[in-house]
Structure formats: C-alpha cells, structure tokens
C-alpha atoms as a PDB file:
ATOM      1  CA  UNK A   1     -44.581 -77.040 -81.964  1.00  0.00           C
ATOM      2  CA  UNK A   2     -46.123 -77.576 -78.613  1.00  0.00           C
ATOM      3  CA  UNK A   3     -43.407 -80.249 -78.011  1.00  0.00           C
ATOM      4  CA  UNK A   4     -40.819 -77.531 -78.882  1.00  0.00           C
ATOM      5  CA  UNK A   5     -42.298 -75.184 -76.460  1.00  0.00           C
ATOM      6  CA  UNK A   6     -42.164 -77.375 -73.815  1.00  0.00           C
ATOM      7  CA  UNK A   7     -38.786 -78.634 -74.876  1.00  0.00           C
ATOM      8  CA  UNK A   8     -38.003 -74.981 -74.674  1.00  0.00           C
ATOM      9  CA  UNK A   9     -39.898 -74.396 -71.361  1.00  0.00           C
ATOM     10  CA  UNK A  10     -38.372 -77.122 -69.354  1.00  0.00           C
ATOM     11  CA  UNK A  11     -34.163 -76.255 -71.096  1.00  0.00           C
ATOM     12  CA  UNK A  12     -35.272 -72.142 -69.816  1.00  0.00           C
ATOM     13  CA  UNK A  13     -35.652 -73.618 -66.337  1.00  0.00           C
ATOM     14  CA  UNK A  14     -33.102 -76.038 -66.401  1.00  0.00           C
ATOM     15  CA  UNK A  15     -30.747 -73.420 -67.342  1.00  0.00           C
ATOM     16  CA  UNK A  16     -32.244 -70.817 -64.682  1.00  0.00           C
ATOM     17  CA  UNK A  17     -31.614 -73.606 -62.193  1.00  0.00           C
ATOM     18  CA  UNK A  18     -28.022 -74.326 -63.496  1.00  0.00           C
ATOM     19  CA  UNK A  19     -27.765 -70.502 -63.157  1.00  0.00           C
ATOM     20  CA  UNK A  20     -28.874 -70.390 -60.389  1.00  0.00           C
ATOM     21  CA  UNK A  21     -26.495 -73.091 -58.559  1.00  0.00           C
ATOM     22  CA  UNK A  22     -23.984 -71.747 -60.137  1.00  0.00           C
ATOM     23  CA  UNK A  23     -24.306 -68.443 -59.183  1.00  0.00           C
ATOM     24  CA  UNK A  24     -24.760 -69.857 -55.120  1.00  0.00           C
ATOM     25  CA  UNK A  25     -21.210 -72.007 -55.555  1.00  0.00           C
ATOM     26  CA  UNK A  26     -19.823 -68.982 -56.874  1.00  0.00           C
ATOM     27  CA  UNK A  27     -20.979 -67.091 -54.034  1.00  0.00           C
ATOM     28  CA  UNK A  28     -19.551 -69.721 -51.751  1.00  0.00           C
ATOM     29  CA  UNK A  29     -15.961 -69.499 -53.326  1.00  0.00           C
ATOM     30  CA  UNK A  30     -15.865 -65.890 -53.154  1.00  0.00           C
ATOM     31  CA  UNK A  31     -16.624 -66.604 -49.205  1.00  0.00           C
ATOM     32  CA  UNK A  32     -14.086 -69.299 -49.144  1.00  0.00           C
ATOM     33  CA  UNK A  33     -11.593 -67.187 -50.538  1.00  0.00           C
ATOM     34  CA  UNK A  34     -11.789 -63.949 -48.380  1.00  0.00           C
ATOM     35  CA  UNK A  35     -12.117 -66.517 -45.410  1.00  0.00           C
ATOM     36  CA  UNK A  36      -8.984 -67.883 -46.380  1.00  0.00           C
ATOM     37  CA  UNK A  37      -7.142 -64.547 -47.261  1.00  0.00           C
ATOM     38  CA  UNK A  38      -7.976 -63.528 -43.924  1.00  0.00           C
ATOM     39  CA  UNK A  39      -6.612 -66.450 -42.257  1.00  0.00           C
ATOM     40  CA  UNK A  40      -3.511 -66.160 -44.635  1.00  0.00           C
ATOM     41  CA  UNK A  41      -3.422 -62.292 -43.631  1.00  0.00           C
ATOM     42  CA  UNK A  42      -3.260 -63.502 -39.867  1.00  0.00           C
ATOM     43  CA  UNK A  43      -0.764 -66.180 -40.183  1.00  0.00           C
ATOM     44  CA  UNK A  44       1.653 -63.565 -41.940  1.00  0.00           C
ATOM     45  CA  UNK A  45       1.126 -60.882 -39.081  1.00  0.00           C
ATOM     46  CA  UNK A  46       1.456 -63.562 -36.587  1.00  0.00           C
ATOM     47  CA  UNK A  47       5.032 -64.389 -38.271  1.00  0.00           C
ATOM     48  CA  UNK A  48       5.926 -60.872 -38.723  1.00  0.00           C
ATOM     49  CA  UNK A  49       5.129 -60.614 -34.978  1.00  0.00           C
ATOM     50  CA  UNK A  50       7.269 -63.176 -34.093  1.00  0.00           C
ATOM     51  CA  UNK A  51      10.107 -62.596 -36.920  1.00  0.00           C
ATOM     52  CA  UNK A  52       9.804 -58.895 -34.932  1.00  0.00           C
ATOM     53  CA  UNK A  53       9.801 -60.017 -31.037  1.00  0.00           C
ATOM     54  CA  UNK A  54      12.981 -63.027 -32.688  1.00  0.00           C
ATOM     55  CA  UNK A  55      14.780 -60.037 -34.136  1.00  0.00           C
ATOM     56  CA  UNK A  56      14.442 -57.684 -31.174  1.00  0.00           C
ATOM     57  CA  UNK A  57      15.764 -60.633 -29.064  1.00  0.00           C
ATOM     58  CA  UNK A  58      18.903 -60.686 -30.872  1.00  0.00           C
ATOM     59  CA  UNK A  59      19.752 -57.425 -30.913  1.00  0.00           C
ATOM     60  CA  UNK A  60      19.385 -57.510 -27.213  1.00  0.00           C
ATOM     61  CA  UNK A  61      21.909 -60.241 -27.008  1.00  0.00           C
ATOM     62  CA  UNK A  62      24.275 -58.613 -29.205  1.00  0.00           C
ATOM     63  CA  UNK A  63      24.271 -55.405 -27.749  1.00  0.00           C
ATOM     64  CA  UNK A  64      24.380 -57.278 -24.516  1.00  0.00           C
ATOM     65  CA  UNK A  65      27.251 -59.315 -25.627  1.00  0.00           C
ATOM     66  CA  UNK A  66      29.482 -56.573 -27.142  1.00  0.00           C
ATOM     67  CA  UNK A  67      28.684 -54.269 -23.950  1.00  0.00           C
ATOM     68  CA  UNK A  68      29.919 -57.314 -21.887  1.00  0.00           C
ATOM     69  CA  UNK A  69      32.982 -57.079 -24.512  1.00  0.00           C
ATOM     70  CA  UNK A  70      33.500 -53.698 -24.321  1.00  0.00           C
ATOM     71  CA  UNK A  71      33.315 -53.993 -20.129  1.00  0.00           C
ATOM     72  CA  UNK A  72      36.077 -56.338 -20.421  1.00  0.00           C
ATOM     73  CA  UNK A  73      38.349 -54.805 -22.345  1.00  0.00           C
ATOM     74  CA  UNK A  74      38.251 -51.782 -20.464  1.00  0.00           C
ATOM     75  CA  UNK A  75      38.939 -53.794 -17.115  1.00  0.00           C
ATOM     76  CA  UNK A  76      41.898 -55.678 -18.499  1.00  0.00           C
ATOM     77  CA  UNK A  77      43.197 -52.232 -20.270  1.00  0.00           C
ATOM     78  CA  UNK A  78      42.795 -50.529 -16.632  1.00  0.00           C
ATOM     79  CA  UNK A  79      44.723 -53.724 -15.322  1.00  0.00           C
ATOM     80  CA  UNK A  80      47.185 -53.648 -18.031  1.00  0.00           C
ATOM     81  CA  UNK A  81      47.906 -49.611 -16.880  1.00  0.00           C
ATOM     82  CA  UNK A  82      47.874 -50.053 -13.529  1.00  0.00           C
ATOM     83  CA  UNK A  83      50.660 -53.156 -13.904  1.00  0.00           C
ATOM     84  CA  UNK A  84      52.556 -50.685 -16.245  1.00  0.00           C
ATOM     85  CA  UNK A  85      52.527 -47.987 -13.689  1.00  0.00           C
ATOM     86  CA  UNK A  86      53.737 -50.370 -11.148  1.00  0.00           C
ATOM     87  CA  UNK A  87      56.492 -51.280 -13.309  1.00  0.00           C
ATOM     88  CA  UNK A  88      57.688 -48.252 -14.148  1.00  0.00           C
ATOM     89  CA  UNK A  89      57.517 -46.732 -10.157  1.00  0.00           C
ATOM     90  CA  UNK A  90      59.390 -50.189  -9.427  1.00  0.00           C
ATOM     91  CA  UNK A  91      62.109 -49.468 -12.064  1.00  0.00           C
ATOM     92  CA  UNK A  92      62.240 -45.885 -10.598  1.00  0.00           C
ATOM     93  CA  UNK A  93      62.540 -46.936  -7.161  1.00  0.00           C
ATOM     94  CA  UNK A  94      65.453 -49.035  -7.815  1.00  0.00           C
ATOM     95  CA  UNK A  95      67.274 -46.575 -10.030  1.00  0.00           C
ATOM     96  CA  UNK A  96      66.728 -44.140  -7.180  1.00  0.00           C
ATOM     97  CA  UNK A  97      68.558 -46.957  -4.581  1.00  0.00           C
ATOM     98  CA  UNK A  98      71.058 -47.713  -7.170  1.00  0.00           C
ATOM     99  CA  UNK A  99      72.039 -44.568  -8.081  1.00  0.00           C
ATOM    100  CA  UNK A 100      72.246 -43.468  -3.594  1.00  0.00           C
ATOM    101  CA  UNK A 101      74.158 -46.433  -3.045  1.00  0.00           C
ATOM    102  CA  UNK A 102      77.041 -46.807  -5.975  1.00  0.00           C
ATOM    103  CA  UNK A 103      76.851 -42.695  -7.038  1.00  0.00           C
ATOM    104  CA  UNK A 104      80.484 -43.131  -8.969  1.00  0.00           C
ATOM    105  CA  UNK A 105      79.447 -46.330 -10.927  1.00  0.00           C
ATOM    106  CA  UNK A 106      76.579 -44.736 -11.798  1.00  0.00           C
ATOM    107  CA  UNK A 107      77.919 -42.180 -13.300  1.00  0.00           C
ATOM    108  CA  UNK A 108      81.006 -44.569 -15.154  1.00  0.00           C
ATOM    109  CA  UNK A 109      78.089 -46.111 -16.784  1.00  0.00           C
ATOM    110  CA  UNK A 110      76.403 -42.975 -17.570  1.00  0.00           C
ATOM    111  CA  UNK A 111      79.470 -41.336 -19.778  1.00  0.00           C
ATOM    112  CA  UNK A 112      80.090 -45.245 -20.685  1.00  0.00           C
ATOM    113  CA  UNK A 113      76.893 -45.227 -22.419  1.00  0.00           C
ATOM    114  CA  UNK A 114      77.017 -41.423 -23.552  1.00  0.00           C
ATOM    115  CA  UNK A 115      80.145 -42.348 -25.399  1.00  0.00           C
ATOM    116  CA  UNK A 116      78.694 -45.426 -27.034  1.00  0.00           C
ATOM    117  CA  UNK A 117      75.560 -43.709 -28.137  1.00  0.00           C
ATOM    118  CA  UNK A 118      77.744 -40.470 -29.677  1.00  0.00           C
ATOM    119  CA  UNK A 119      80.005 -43.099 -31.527  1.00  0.00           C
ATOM    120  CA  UNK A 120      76.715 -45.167 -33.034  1.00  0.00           C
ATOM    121  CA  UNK A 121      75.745 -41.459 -33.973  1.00  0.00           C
ATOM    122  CA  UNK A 122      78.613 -40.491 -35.630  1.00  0.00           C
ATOM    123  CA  UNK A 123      78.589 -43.416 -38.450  1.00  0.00           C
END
C-alpha cells in the first residue's frame, strides 16, 4: 500500500503540474488572442479609414467633374443663344433692306405666298 500511496502521491503532483502548465498556456492563448483581435480591430479601422478618405476622394472628383460638365454646357448653351440671336437680328436686318429697297416685289411675294398658303388650307 505504501507503493500505492506514493504511486498516488507522485500521479497528484504530476497532474497538479500538468494543471498547472496547462492552465499558464491557456493563459497565454487568451493573451495571444486579444493581442491579435486588437491588431485585427486596427487593421479594419485603418481600412475603413482609408476605404473612407478613397470614397470621399471620389466624390470630390465626381462632383468636380459633373460641375465642370454642367459649366460647359451652360457656356456652349449661352454660345448657342447668342449665335441664334445673331441670326435672327441678321435675317431681320436684311428683310428690313429688302423690303426698303424692292417695296412692290415684296409685297408680289407676300399675296404670292398668302395665296399658296390659303389654297394648301383649303384641301
């Protein structure tokens, strides 16, 4: 029996020391894994960071490149008026001369084209 007791001395500490170990390398993964959630926890704020500053940046270019668009437009619509303006004071102007200078023709071609237009009418 005293060889069981001793058996059962030396497995008690053997196990107390197993326990013991295993209760330190436990420890040390617990560490190991909040050290590494924080480090995964930075790495994601550090991409959301730059996914945020990325995302920002484009929507400065695109609102720069549509007001740029917009800008544009408006200066070739302004150009397009302008030309159309120009046109139409040109046309005016020459009506104006024709009309002064041939007053009888002008006003053949007037009841010329009266006639026409009350004819298409008519069918």
């Amino acid at each position: 029996m005293s060889s069981t007791n001793g058996e059962f001395g030396m497995k008690n500490l053997t196990d107390k020391a197993t326990t013991e170990r295993l209760e330190k390398d436990v420890a040390a993964v617990k560490n190991d894994i909040a050290a590494l959630t924080e480090k995964i926890t930075d790495a994601l704020n550090s991409f959301a960071g730059t996914a945020k500053n990325q995302a920002r940046h484009g929507y400065r270019q695109a609102r720069a490149n549509v007001d740029s668009a917009v800008e544009d437009a408006s200066e070739r619509g302004g150009a397009m008026m302008d030309a159309a303006q120009e046109a139409a004071s040109s046309i005016e102007e020459t009506l104006e001369d024709v009309i002064a200078q041939r007053p009888l023709a002008t006003v053949g071609l007037a009841l010329g084209l009266g006639f026409l237009i009350g004819l298409t009418w008519r069918r």
